[in-house]
PDB file of N, CA and C in Angstrom:
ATOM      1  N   UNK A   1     -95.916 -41.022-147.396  1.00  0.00           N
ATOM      2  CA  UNK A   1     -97.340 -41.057-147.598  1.00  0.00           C
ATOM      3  C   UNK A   1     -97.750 -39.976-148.597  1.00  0.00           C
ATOM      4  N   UNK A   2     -97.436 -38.481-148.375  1.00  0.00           N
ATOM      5  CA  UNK A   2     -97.663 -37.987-149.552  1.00  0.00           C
ATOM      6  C   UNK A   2     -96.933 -37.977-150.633  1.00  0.00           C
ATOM      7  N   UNK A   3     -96.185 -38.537-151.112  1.00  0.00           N
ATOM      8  CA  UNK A   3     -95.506 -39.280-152.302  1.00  0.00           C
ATOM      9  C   UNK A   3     -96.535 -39.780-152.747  1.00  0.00           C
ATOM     10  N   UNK A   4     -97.010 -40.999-152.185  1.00  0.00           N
ATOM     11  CA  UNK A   4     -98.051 -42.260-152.549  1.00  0.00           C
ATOM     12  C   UNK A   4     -99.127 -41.547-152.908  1.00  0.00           C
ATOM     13  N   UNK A   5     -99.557 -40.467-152.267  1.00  0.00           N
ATOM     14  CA  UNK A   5    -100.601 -40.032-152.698  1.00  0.00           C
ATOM     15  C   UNK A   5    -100.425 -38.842-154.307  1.00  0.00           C
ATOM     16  N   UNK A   6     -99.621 -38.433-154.131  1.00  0.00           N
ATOM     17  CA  UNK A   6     -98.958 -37.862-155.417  1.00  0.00           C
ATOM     18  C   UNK A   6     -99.105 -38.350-156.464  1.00  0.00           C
ATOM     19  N   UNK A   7     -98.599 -39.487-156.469  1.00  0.00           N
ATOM     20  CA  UNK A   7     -98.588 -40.338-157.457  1.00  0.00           C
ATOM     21  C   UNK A   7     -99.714 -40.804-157.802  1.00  0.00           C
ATOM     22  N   UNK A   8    -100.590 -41.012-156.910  1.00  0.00           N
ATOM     23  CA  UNK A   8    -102.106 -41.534-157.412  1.00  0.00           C
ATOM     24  C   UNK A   8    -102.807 -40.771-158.052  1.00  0.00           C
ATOM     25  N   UNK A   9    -102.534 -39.946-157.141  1.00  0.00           N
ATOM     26  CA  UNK A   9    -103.425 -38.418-158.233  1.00  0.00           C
ATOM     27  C   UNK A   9    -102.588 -38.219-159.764  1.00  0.00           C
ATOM     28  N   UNK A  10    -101.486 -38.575-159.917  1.00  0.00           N
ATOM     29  CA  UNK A  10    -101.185 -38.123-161.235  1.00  0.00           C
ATOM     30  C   UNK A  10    -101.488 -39.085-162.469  1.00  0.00           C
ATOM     31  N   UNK A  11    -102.107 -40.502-161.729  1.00  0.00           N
ATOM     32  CA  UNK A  11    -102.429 -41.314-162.520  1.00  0.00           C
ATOM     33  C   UNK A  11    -103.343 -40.394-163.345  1.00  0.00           C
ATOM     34  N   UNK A  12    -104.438 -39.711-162.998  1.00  0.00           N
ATOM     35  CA  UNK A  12    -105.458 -39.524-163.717  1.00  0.00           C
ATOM     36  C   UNK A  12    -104.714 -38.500-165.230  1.00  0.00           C
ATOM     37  N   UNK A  13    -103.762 -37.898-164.859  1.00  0.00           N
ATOM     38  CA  UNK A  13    -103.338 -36.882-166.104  1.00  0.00           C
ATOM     39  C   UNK A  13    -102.247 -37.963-166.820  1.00  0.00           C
ATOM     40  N   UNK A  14    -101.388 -38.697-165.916  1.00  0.00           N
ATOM     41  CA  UNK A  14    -100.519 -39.688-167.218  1.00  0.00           C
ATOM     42  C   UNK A  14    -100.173 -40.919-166.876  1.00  0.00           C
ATOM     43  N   UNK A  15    -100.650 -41.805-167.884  1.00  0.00           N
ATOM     44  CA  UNK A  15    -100.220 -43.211-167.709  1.00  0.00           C
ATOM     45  C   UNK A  15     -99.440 -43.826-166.897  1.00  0.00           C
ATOM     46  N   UNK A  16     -99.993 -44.584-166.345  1.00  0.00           N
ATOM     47  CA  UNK A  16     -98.620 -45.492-165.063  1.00  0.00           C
ATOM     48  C   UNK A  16     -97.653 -46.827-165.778  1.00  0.00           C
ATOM     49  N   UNK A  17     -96.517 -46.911-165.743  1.00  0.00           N
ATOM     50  CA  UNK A  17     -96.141 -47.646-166.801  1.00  0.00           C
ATOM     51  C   UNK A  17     -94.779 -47.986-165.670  1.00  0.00           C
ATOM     52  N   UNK A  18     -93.903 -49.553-166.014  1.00  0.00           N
ATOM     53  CA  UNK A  18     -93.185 -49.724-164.936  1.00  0.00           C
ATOM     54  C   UNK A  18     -91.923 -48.680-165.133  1.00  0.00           C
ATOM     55  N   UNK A  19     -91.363 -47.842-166.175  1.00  0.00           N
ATOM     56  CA  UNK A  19     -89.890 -47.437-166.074  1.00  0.00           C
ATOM     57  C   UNK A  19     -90.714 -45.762-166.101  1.00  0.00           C
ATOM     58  N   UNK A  20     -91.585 -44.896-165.550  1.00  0.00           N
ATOM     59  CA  UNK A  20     -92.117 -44.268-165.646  1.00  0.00           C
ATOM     60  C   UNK A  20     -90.621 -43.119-164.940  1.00  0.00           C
ATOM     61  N   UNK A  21     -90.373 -43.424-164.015  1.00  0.00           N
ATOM     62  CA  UNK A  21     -89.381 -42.842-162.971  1.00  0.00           C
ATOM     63  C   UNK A  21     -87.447 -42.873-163.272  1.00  0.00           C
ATOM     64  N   UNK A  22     -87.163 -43.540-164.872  1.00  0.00           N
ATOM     65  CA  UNK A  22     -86.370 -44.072-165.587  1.00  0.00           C
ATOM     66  C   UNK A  22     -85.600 -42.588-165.800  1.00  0.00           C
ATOM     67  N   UNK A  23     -85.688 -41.696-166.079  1.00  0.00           N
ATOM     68  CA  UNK A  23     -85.049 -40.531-166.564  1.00  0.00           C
ATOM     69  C   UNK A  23     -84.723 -39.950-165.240  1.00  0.00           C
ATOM     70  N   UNK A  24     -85.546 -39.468-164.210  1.00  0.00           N
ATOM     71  CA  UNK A  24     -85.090 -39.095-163.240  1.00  0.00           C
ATOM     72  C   UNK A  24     -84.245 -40.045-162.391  1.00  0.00           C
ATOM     73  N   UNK A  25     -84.285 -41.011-162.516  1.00  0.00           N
ATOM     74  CA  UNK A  25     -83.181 -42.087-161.500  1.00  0.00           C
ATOM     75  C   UNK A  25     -81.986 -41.454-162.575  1.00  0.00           C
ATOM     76  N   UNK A  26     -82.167 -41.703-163.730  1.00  0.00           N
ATOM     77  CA  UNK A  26     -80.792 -41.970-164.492  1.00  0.00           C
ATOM     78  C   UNK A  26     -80.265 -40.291-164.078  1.00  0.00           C
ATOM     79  N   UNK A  27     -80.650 -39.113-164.601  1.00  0.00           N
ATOM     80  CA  UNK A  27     -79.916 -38.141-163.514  1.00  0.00           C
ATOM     81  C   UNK A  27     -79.964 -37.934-161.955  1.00  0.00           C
ATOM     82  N   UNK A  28     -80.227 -38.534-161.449  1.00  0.00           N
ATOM     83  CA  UNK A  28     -80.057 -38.239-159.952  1.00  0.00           C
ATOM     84  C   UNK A  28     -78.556 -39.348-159.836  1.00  0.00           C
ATOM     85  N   UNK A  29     -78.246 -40.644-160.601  1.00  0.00           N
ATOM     86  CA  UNK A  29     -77.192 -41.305-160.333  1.00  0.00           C
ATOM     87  C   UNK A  29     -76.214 -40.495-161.083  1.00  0.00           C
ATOM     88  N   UNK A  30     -76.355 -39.701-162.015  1.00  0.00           N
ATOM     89  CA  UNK A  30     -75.151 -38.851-162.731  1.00  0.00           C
ATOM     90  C   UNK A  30     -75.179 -37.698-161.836  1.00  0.00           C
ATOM     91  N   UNK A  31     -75.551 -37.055-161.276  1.00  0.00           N
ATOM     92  CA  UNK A  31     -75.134 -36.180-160.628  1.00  0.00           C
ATOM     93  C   UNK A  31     -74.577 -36.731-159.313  1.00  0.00           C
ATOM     94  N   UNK A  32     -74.825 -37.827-158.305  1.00  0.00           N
ATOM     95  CA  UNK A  32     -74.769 -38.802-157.430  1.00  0.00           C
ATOM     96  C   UNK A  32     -72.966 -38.466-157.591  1.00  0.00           C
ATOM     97  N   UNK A  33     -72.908 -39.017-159.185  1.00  0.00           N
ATOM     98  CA  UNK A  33     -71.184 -40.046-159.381  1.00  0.00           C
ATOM     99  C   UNK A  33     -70.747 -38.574-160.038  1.00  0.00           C
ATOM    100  N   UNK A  34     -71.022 -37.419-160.348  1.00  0.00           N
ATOM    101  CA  UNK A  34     -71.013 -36.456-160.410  1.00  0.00           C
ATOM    102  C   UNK A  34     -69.832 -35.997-159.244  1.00  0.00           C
ATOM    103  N   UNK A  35     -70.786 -35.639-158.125  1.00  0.00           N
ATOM    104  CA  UNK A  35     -69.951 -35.177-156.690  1.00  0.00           C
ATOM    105  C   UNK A  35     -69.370 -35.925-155.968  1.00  0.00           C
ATOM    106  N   UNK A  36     -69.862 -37.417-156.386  1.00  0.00           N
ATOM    107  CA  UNK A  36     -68.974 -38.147-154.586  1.00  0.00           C
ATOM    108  C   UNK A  36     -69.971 -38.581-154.282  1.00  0.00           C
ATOM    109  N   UNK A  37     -69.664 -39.756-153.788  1.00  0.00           N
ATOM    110  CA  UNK A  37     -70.826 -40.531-153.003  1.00  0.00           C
ATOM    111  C   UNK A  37     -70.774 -39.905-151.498  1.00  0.00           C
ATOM    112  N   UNK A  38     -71.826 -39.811-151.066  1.00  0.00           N
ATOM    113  CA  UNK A  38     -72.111 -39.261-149.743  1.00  0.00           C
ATOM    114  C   UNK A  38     -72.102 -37.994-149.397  1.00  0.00           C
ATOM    115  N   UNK A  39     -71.755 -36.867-150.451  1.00  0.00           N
ATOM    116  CA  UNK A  39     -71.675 -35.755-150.135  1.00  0.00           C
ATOM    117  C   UNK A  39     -72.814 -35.052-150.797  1.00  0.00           C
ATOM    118  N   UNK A  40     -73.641 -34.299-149.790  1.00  0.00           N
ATOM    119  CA  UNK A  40     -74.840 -33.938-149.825  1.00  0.00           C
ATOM    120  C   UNK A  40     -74.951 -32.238-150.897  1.00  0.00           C
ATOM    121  N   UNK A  41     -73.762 -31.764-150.268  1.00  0.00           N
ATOM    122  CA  UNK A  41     -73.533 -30.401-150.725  1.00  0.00           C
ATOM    123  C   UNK A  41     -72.736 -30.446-152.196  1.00  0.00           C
ATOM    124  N   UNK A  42     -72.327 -31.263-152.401  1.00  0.00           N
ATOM    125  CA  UNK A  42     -71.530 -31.861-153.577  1.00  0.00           C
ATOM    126  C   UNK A  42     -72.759 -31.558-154.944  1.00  0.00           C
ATOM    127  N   UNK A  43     -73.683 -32.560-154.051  1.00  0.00           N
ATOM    128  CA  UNK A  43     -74.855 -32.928-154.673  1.00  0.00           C
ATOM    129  C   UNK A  43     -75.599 -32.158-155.527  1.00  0.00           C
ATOM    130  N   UNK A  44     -75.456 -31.094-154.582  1.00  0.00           N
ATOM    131  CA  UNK A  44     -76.113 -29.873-155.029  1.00  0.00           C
ATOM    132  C   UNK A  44     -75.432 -28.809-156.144  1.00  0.00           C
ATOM    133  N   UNK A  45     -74.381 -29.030-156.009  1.00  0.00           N
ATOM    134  CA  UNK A  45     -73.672 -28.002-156.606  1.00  0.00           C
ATOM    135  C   UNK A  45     -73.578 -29.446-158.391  1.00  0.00           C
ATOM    136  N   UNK A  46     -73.081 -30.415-157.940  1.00  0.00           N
ATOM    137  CA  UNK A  46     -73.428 -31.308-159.023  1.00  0.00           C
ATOM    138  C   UNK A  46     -74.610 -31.215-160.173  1.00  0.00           C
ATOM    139  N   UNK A  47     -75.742 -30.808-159.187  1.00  0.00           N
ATOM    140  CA  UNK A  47     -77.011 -30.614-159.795  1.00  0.00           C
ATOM    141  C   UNK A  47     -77.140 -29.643-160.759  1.00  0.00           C
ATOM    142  N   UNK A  48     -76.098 -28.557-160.219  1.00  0.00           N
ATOM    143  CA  UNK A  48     -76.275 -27.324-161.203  1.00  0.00           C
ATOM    144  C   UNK A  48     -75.179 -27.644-161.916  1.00  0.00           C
ATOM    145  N   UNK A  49     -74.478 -27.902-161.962  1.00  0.00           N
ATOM    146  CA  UNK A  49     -73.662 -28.187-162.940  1.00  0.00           C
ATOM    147  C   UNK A  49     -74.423 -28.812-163.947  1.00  0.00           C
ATOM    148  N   UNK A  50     -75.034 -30.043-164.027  1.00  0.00           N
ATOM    149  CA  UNK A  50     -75.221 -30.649-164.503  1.00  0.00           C
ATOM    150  C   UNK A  50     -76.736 -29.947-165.638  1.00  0.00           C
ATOM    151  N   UNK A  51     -77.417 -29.310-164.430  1.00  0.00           N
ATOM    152  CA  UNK A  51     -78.491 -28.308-165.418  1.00  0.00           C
ATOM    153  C   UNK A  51     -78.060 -27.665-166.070  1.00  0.00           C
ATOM    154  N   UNK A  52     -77.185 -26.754-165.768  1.00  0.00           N
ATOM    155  CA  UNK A  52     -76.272 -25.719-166.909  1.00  0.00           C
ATOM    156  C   UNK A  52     -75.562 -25.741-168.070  1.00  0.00           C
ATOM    157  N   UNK A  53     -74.916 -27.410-168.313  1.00  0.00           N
ATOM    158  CA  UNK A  53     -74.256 -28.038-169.584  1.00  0.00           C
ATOM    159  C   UNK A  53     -75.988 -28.818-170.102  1.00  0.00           C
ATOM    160  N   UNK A  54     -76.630 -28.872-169.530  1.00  0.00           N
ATOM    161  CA  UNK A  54     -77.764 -29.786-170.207  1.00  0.00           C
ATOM    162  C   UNK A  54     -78.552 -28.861-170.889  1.00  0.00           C
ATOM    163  N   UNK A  55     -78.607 -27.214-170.335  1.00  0.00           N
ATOM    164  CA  UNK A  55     -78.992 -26.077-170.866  1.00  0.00           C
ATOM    165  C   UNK A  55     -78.440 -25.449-172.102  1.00  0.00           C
ATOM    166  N   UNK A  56     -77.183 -25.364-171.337  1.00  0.00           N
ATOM    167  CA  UNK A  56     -76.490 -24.279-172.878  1.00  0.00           C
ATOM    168  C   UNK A  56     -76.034 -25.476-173.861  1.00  0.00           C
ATOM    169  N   UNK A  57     -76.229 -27.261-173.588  1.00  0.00           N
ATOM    170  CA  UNK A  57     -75.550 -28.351-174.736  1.00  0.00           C
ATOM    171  C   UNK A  57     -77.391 -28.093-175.848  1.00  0.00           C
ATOM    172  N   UNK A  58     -78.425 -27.959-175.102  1.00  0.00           N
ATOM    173  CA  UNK A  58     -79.518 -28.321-175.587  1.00  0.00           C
ATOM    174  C   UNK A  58     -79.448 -26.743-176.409  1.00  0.00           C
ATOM    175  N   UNK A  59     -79.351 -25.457-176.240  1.00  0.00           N
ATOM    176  CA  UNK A  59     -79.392 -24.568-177.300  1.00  0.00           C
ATOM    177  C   UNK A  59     -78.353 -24.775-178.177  1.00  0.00           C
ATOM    178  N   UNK A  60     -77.350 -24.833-177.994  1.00  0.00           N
ATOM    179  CA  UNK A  60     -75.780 -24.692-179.034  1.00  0.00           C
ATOM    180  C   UNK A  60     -76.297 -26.552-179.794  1.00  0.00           C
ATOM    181  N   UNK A  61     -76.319 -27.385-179.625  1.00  0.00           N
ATOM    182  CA  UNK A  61     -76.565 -28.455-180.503  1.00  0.00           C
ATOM    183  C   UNK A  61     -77.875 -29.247-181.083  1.00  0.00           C
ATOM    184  N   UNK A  62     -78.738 -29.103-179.750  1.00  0.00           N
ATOM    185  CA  UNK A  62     -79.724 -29.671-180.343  1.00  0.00           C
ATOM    186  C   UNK A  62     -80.930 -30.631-179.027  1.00  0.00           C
ATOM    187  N   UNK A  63     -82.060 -30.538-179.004  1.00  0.00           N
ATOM    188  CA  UNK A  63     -82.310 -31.638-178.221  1.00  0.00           C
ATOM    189  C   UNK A  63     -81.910 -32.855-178.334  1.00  0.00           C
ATOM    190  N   UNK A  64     -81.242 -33.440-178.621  1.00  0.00           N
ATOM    191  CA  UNK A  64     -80.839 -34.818-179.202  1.00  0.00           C
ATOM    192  C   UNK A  64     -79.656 -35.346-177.797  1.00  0.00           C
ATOM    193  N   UNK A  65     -78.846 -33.867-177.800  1.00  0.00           N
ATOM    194  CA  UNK A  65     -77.649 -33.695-177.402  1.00  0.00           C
ATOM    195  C   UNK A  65     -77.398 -33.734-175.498  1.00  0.00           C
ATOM    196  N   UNK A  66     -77.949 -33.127-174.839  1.00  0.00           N
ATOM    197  CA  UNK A  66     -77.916 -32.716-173.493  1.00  0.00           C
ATOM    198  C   UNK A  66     -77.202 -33.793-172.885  1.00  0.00           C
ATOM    199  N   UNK A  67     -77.840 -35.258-172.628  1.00  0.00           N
ATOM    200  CA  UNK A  67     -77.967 -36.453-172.022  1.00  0.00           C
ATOM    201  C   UNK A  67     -76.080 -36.880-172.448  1.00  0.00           C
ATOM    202  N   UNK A  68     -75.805 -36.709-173.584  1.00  0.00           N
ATOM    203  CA  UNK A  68     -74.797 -37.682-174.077  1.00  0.00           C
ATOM    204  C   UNK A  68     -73.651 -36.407-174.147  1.00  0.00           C
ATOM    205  N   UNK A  69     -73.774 -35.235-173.490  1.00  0.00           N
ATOM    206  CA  UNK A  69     -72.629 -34.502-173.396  1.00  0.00           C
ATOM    207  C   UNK A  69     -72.417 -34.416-171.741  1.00  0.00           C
ATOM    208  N   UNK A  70     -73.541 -34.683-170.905  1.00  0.00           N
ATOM    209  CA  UNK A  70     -73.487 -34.460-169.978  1.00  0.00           C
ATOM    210  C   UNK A  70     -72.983 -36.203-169.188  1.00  0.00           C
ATOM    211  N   UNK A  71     -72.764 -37.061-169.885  1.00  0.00           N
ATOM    212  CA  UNK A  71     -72.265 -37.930-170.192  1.00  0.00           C
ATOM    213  C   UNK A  71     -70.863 -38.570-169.858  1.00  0.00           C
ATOM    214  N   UNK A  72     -70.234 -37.804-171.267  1.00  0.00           N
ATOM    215  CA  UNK A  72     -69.206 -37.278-171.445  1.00  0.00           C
ATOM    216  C   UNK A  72     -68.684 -36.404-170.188  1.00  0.00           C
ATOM    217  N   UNK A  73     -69.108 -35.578-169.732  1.00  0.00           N
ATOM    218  CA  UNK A  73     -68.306 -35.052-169.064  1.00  0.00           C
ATOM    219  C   UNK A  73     -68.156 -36.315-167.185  1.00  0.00           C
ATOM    220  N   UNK A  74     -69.051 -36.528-167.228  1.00  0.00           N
ATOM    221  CA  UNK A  74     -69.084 -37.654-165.880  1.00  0.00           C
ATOM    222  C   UNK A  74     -67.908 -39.052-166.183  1.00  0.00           C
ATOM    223  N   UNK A  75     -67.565 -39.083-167.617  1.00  0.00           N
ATOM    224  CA  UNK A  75     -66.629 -39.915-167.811  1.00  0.00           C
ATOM    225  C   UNK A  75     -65.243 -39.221-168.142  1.00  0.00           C
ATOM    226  N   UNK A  76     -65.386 -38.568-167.941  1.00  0.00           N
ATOM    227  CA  UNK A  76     -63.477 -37.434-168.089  1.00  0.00           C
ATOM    228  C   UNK A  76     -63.941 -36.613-166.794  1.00  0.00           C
ATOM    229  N   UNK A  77     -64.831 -36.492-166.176  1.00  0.00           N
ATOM    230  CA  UNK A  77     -64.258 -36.597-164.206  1.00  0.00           C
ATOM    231  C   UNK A  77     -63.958 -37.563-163.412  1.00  0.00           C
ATOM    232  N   UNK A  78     -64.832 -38.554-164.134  1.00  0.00           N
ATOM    233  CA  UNK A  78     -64.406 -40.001-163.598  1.00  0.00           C
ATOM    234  C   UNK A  78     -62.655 -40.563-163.918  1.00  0.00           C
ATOM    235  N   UNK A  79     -62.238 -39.822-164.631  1.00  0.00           N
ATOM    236  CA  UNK A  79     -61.083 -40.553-165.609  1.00  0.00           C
ATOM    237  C   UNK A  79     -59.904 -39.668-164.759  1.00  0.00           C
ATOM    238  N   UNK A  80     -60.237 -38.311-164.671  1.00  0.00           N
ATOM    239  CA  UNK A  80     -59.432 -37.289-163.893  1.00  0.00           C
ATOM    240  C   UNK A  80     -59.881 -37.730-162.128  1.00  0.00           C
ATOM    241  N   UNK A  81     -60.737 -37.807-161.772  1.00  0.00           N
ATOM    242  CA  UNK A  81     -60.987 -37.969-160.260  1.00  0.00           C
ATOM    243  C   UNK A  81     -62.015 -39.342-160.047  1.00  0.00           C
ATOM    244  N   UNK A  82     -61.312 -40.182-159.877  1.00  0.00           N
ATOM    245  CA  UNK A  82     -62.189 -41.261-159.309  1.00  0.00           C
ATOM    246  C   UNK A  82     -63.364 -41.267-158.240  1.00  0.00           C
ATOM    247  N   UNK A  83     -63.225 -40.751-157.591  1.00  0.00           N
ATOM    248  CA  UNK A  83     -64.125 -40.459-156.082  1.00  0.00           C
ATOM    249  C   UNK A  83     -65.171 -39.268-156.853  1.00  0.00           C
ATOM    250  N   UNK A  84     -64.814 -38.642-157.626  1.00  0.00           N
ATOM    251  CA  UNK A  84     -66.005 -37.143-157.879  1.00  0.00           C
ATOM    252  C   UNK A  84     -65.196 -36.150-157.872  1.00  0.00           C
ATOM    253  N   UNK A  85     -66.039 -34.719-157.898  1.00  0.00           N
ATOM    254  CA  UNK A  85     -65.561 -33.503-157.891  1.00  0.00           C
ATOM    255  C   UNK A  85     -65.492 -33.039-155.936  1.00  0.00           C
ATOM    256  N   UNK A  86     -66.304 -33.808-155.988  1.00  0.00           N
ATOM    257  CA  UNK A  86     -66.522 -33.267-154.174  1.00  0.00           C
ATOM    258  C   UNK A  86     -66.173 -34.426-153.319  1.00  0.00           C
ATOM    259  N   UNK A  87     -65.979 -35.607-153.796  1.00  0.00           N
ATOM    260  CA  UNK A  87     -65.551 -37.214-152.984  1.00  0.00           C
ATOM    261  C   UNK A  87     -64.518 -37.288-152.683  1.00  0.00           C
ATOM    262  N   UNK A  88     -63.829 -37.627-151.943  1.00  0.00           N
ATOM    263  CA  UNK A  88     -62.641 -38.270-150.752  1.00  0.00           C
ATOM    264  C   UNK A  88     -62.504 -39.530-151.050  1.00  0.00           C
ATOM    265  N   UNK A  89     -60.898 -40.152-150.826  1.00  0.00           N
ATOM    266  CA  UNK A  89     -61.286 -41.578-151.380  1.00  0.00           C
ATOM    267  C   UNK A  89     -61.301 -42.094-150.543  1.00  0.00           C
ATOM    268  N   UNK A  90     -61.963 -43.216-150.909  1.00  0.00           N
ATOM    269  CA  UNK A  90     -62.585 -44.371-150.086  1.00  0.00           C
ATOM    270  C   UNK A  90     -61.978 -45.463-150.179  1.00  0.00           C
ATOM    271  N   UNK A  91     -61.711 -46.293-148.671  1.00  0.00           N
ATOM    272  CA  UNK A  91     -61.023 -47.433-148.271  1.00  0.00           C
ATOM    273  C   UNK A  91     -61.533 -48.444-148.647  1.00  0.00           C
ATOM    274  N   UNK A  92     -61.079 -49.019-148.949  1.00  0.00           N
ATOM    275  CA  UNK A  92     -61.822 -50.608-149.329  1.00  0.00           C
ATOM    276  C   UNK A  92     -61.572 -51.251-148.010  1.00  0.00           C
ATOM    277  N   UNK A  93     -62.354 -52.533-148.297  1.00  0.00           N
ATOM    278  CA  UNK A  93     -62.827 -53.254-146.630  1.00  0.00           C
ATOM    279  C   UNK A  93     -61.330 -53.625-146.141  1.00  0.00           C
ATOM    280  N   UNK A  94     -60.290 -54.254-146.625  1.00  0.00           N
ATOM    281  CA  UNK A  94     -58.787 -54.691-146.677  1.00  0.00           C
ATOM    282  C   UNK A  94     -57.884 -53.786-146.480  1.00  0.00           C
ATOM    283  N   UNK A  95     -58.029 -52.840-146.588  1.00  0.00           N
ATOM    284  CA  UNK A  95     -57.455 -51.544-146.621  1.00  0.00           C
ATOM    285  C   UNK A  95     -57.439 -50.303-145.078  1.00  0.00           C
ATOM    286  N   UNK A  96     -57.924 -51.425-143.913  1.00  0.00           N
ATOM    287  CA  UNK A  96     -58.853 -50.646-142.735  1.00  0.00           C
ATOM    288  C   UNK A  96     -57.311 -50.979-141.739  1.00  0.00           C
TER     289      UNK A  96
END
């Protein structure tokens, strides 16, 4: 409920538009596949990770840059650790 109401009130300072919430989904799923699915504390530590290369990529190259290095690195953890930095692997349904 106060979400809903959040949001109403912010209509008045910025436009409501349908992909408004598009940037924050897209990092909350990179940090998500970041740590591991299901791990909460992962999450967190994911998070900073992920602020800290989006920080020092955005002074050393450029605003352009942050998104597509931070990227990069979720696809050479993915490549080195399937499950995440903080994930356990997971059984498939056949596999029980």
């Amino acid at each position: 409920m106060l979400g809903g109401i959040a949001g109403a009130s912010m209509l008045s300072i910025l436009p409501a538009s349908p992909y408004m919430g598009a940037a924050p989904n897209n990092y909350a799923w990179l940090v998500v596949m970041l740590a591991g699915l299901g791990n909460i504390g992962g999450a967190v530590v994911g998070g900073f990770i992920i602020g800290m290369v989006e920080a020092v990529s955005f002074q050393f190259f450029g605003a352009g840059w942050p998104y597509v290095i931070s990227i990069c690195i979720l696809i050479i953890v993915m490549v080195i650790k399937p499950s995440g930095l903080f994930g356990t692997s997971v059984k498939g349904y056949w596999e029980s």
